[in-house]
Protein backbone atom coordinates (compact mmCIF):
# COMPACT_ATOMS: atom_id res chain seq x y z
CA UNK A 1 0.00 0.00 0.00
CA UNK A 2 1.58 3.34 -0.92
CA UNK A 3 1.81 6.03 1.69
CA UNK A 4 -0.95 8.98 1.17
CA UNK A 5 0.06 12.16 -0.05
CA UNK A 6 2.02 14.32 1.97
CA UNK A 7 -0.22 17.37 2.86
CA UNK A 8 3.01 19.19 4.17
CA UNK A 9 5.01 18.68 0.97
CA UNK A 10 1.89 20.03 -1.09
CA UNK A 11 0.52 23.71 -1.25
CA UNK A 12 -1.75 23.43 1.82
CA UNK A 13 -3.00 27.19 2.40
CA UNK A 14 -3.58 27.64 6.39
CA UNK A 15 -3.38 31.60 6.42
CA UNK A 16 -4.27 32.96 3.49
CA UNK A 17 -6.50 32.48 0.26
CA UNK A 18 -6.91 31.04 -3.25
CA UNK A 19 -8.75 33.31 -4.63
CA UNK A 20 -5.74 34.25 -7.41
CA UNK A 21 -5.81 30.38 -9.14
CA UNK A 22 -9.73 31.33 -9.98
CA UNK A 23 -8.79 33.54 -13.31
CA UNK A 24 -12.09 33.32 -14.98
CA UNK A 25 -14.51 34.47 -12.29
CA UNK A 26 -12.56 37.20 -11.04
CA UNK A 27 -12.36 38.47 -14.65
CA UNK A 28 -15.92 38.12 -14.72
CA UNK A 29 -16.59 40.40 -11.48
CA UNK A 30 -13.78 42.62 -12.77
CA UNK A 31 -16.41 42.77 -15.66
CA UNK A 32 -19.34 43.39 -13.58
CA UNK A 33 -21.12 40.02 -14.21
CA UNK A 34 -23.18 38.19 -11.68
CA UNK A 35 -20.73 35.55 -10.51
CA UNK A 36 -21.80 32.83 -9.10
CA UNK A 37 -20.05 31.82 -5.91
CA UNK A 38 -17.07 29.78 -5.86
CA UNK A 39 -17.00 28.42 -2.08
CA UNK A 40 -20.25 28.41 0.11
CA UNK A 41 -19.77 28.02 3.70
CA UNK A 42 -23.25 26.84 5.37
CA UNK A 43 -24.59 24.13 8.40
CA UNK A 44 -27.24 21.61 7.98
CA UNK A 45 -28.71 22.87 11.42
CA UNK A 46 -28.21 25.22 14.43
CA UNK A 47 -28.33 22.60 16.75
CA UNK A 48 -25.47 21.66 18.70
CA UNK A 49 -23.57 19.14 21.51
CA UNK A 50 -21.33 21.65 22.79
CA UNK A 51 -21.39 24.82 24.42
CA UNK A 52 -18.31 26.42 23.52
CA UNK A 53 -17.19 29.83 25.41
CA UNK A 54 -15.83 31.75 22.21
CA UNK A 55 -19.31 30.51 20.23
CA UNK A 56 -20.00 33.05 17.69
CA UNK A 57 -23.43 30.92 17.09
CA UNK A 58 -24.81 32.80 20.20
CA UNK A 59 -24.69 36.04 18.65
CA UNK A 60 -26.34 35.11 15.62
CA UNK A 61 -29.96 34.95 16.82
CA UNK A 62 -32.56 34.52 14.21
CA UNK A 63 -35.78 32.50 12.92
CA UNK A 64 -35.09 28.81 12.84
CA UNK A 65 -36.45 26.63 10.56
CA UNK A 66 -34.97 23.02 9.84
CA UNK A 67 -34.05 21.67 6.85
CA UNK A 68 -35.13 18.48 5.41
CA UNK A 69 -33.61 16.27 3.51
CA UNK A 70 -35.16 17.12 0.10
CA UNK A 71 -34.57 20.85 1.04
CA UNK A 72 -30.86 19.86 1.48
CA UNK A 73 -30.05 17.69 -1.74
CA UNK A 74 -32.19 20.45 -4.19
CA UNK A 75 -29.90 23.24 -2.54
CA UNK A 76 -26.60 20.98 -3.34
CA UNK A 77 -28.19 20.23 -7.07
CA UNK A 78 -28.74 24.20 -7.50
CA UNK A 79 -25.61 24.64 -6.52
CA UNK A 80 -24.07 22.87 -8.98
CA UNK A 81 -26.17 23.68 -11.88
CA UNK A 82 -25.29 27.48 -11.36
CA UNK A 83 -21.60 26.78 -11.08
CA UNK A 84 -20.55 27.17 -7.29
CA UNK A 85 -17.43 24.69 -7.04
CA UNK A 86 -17.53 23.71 -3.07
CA UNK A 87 -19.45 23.39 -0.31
CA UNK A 88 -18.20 23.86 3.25
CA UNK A 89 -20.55 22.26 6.26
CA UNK A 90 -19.13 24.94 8.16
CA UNK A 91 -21.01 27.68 9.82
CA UNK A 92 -23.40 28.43 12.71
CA UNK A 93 -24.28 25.00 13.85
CA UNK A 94 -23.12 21.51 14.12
CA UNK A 95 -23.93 19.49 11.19
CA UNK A 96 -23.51 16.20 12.85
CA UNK A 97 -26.74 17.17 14.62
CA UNK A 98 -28.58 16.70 11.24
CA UNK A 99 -29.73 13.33 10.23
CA UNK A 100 -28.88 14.23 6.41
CA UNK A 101 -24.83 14.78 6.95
CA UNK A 102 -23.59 11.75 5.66
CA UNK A 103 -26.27 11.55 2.40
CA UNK A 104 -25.61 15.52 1.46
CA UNK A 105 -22.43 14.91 1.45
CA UNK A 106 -22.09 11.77 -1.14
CA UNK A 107 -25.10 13.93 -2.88
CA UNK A 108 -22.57 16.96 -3.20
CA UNK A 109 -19.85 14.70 -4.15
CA UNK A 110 -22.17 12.86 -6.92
CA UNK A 111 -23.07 16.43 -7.90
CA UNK A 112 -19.59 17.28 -8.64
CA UNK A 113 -18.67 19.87 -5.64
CA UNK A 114 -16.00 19.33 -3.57
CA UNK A 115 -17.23 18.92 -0.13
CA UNK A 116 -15.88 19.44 3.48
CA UNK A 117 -17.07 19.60 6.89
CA UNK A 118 -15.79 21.80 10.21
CA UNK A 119 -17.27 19.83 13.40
CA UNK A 120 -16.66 19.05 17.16
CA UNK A 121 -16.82 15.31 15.77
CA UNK A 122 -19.15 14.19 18.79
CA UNK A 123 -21.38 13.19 16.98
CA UNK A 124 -19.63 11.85 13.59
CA UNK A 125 -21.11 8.00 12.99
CA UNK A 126 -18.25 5.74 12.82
CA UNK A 127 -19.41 2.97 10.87
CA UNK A 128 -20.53 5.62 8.13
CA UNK A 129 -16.90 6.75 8.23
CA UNK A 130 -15.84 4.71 5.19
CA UNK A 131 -18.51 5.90 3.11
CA UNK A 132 -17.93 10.03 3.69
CA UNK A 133 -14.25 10.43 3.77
CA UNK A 134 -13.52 9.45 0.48
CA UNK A 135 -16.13 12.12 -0.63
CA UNK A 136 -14.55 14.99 1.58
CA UNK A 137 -11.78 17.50 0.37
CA UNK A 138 -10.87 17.97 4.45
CA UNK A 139 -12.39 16.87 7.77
CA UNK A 140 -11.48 18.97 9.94
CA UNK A 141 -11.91 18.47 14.30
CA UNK A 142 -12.85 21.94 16.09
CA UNK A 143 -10.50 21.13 19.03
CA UNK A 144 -9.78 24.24 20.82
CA UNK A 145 -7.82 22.62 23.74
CA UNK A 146 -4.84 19.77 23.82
CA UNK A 147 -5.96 18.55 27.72
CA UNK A 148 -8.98 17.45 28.46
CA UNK A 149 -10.35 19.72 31.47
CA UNK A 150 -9.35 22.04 29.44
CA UNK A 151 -10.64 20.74 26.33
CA UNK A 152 -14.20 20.52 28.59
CA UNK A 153 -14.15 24.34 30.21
CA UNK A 154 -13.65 25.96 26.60
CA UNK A 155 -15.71 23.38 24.55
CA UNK A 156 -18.57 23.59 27.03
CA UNK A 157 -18.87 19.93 26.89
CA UNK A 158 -18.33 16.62 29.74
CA UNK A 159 -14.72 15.51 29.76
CA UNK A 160 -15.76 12.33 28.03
CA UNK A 161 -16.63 14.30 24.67
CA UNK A 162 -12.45 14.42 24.85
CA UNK A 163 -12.03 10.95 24.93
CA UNK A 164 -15.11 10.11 22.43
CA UNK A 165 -13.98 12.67 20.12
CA UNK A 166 -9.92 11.52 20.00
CA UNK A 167 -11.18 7.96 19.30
CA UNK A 168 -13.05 8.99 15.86
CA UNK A 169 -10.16 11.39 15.17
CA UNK A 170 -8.12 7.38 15.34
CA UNK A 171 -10.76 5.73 13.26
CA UNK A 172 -10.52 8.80 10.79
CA UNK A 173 -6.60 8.45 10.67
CA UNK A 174 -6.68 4.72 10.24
CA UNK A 175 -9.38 4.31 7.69
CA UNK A 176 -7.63 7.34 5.44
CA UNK A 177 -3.77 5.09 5.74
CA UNK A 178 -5.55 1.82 4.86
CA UNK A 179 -7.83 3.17 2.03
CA UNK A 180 -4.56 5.81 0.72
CA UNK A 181 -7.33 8.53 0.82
CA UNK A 182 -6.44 11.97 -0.33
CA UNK A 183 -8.94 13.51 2.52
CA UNK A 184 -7.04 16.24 4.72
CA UNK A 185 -7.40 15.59 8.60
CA UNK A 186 -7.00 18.76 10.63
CA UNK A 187 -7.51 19.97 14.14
CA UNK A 188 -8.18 23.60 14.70
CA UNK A 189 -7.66 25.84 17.65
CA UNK A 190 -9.74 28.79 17.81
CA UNK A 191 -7.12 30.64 20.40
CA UNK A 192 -8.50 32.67 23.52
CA UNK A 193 -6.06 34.80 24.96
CA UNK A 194 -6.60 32.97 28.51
CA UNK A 195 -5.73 29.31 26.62
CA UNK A 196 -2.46 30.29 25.64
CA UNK A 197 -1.07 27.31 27.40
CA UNK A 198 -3.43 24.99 25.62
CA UNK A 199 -1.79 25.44 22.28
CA UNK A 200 1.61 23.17 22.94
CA UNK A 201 -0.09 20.37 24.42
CA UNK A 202 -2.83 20.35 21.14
CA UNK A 203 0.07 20.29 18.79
CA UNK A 204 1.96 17.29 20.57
CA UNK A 205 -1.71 15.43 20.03
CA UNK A 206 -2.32 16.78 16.88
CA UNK A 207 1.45 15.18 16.21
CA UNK A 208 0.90 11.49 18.42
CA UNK A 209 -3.18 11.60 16.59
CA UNK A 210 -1.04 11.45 12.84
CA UNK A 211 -3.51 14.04 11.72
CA UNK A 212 -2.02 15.74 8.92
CA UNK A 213 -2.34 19.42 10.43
CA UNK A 214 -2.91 21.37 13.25
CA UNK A 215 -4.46 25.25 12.84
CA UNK A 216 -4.17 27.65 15.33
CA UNK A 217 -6.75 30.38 14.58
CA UNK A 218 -8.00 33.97 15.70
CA UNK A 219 -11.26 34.04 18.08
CA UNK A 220 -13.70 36.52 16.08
CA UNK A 221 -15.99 39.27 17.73
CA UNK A 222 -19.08 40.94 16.91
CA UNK A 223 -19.32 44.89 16.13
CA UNK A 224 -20.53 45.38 19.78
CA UNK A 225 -17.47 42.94 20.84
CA UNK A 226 -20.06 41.22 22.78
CA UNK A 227 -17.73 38.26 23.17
CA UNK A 228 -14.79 40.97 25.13
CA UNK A 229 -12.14 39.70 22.86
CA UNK A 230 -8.62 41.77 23.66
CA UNK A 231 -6.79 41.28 20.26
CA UNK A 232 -3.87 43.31 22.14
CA UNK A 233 -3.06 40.06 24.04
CA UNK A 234 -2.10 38.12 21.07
CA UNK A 235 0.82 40.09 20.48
CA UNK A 236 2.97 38.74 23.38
CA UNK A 237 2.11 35.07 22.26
CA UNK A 238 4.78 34.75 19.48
CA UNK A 239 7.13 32.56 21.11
CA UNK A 240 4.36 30.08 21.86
CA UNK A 241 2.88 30.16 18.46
CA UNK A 242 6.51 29.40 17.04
CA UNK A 243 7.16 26.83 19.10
CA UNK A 244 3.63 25.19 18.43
CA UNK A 245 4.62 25.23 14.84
CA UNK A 246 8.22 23.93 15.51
CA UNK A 247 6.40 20.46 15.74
CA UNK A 248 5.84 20.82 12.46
CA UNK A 249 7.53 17.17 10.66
CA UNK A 250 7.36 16.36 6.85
CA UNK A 251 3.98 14.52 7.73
CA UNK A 252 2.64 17.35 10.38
CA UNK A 253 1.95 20.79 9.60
CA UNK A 254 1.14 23.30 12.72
CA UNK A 255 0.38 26.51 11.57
CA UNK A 256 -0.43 29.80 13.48
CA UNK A 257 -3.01 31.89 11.70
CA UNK A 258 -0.64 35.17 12.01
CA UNK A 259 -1.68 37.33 9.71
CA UNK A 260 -5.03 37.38 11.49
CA UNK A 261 -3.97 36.48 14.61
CA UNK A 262 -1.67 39.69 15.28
CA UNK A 263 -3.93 41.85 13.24
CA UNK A 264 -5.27 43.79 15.94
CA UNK A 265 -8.74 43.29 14.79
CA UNK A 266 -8.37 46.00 12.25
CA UNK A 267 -9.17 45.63 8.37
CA UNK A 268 -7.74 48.03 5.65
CA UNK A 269 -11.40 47.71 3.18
CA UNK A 270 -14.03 49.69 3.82
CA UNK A 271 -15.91 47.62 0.95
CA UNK A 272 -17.05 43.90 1.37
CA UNK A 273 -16.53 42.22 -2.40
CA UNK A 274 -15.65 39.19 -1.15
CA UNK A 275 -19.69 38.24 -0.26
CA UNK A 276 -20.89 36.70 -3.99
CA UNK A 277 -17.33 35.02 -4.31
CA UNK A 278 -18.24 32.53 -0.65
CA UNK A 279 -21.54 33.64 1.01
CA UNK A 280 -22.32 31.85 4.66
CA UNK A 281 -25.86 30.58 4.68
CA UNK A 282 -26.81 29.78 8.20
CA UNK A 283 -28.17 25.94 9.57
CA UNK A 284 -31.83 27.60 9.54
CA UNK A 285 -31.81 27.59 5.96
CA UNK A 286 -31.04 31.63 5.81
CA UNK A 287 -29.22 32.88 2.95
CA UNK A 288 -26.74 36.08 4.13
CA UNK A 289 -23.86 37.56 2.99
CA UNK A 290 -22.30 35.94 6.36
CA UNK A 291 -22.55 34.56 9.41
CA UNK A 292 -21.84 37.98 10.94
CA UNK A 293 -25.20 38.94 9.43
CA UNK A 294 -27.32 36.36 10.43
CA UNK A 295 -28.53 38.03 14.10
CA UNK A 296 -32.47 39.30 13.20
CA UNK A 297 -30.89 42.75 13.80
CA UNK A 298 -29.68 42.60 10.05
CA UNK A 299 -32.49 41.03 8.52
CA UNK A 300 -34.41 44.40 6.83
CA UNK A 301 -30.79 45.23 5.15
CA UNK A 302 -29.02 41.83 4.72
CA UNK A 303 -31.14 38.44 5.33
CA UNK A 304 -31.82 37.67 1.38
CA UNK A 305 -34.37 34.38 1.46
CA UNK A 306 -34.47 30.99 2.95
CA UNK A 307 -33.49 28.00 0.70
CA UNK A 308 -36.23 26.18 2.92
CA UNK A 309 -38.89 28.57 1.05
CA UNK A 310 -37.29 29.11 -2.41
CA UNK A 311 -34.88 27.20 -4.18
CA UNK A 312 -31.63 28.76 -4.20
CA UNK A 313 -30.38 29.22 -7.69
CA UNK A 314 -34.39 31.38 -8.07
CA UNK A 315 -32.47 33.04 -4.88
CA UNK A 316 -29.25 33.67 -6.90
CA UNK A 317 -31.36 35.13 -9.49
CA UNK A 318 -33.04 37.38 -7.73
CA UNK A 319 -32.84 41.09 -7.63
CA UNK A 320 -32.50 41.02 -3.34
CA UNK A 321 -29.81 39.11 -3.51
CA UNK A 322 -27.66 41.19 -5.82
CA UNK A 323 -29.02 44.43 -4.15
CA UNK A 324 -27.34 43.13 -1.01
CA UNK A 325 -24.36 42.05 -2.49
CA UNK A 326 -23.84 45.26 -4.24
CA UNK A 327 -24.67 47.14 -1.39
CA UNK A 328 -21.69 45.36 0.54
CA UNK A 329 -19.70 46.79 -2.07
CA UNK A 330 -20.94 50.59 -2.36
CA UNK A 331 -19.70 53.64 -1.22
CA UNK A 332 -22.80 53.77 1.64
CA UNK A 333 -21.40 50.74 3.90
CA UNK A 334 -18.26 50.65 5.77
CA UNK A 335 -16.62 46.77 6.47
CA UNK A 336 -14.17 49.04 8.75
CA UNK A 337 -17.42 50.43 11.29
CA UNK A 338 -20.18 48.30 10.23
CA UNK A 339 -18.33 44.28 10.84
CA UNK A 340 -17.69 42.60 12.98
CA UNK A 341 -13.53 41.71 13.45
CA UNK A 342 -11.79 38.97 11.36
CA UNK A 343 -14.69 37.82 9.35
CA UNK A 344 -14.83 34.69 6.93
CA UNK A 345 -14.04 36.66 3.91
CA UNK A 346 -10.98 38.97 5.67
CA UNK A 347 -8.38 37.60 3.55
CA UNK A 348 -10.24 37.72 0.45
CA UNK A 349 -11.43 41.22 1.37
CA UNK A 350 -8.00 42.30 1.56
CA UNK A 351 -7.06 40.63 -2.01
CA UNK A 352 -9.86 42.14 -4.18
CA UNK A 353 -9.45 45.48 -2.10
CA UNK A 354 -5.98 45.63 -3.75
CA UNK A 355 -7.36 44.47 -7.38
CA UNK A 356 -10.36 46.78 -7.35
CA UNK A 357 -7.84 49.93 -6.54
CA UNK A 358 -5.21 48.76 -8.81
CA UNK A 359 -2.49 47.83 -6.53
CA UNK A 360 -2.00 44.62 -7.52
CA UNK A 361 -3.18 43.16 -11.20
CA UNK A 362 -4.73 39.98 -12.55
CA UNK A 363 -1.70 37.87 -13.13
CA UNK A 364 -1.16 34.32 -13.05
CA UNK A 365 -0.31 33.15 -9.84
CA UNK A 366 3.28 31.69 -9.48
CA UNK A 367 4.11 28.06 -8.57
CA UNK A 368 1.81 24.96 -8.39
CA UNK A 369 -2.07 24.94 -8.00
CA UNK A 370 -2.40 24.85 -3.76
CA UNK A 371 -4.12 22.01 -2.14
CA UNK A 372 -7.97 22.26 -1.95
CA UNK A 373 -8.18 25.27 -4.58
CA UNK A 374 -11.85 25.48 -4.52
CA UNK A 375 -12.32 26.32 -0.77
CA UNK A 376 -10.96 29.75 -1.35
């Protein structure tokens, strides 16, 4: 049996974006066309096992509805027919909750999409394993913690969850070596300022697990900064964050998210164009420009429809949902005042920022394609 690829060795973006390798539809928005979206970041449900402390969920009030199954598999077949390239079971609720996961995800696959899913793993069926990971781009483990009281304080979750959840991380590991799957296997750490001394132990388990990466990642805040996150307390964390990647082996990749992660909080846009290129719908079926939208606050300017009402490529279509998006991008809303901090689309914010002014131009990006190309 040959060894699976090494993830290291390859192009595997952890802090930044891949926006450049998509030629063609940035041309077209350069253009002013109605692009369809490349990446789409969305849950199956709002529902979920845990209770984390940094949960950005909370803030995101809104009407719930839930999604069937039928509502699920026409959203993945519009998605496709209009051109969007991936789909990302990653947003404002645990997926694993729904009783559709493992079936969207072989109907994505089928469809053509690549597919991947963010989750606390809890819940993840092993003996449907086998059939999912060889549809999924990445799996990757929301592990904010490396020991387990820890692990249960900031996951909001019984210490057994840490034990449950390592043991399908194993299964995961072992079925991708014995099948020589190409599926990425990640932890990430969404870092707290007061966890600081969480983030060695996770990437010596990350390392002894034989996942193929561990992330390190920003904590994100709302507008009102109803979360109290002090961004200023990231700066003195450098050493740790080096030394967390300096486990880093031709088979292990730890990676701080820095440019994020000693950002301060602060964006240089004042325009959002990075919206129609990956939109966050939310687990209620609520399509939104993104999940920092989705409180009921924003619905009069920003909610656009519900895919549980009207099929999403009639959505697409529609005049709301390009009034939004081009709204985002005009001169009367400011990312810098009206956002919240370190949003999904930052780092693609920052690129077409640069294009739009004529800072940077279209060129062809240098080297090879980077892994997972479609999850910009």
């Amino acid at each position: 049996m040959t060894k699976p690829e090494n993830k290291k060795k390859q192009n595997l973006i952890l802090d930044g974006h891949k926006l450049a390798w998509h030629r063609e539809r940035l041309e077209a928005w350069l253009a002013g066309e109605r692009i369809a979206p490349i990446t789409i970041d969305c849950a199956l449900t709002r529902r979920c096992t845990y209770n984390c402390v940094y949960c950005y969920s909370k803030l995101q009030i809104h009407d719930e509805q839930k999604m069937t199954r039928d509502v699920i598999f026409r959203f993945l077949d519009d998605a496709a027919e209009i051109g969007v390239k991936a789909i990302s079971f990653v947003s404002d609720g645990e997926s694993t909750c729904s009783p559709h996961l493992e079936d969207s995800i072989l109907r994505g696959k089928a469809n053509g999409l690549d597919m991947a899913l963010g989750t606390n793993g809890y819940l993840l069926k092993i003996d449907r394993l086998e059939e999912i990971l060889p549809a999924l781009t990445y799996l990757r483990f929301n592990f904010s913690a490396g020991e387990p009281e820890a692990y249960s304080k900031v996951m909001g979750c019984r210490i057994e969850a840490y034990y449950r959840v390592i043991e399908i991380i194993k299964e995961c590991v072992r079925i991708k070596r014995k099948k020589n799957l190409s599926v990425t296997l990640g932890l990430q750490m969404v870092l707290l300022p007061e966890y600081e001394n969480q983030i060695i132990p996770l990437a010596r388990l990350g390392k002894k697990l034989g996942v193929d990466y561990t992330v390190i990642k920003h904590c994100s805040d709302d507008e009102l900064h109803t979360l109290g996150v002090d961004y200023s307390k990231y700066f003195t964390m450098g050493d740790t964050l080096r030394e967390a990647e300096s486990y880093s082996t031709d088979d292990y990749l730890v990676k701080a998210k820095w440019s994020k992660i000693m950002s301060g909080g602060t964006r240089k846009y004042s325009r959002c164009y990075g919206a129609p290129f990956m939109p966050q719908f939310s687990g209620s079926g609520l399509v939104a420009p993104c999940g920092m939208l989705f409180n009921s606050r924003y619905a009069e300017k920003f909610h656009i429809g519900n895919i549980i009402d009207t099929p999403f490529k009639e959505i697409w279509k529609s005049k709301r949902y390009w009034e939004v998006m081009d709204y985002l991008a005009s001169d009367k809303f400011d990312a810098r005042t009206d956002c919240a901090c370190l949003c999904l689309q930052h780092k693609i914010n920052e690129f077409l920022w640069d294009l739009k002014n004529g800072d940077i131009s279209l060129d062809e990006p240098a080297g090879e394609p980077p892994d997972h190309i479609n999850f910009i």
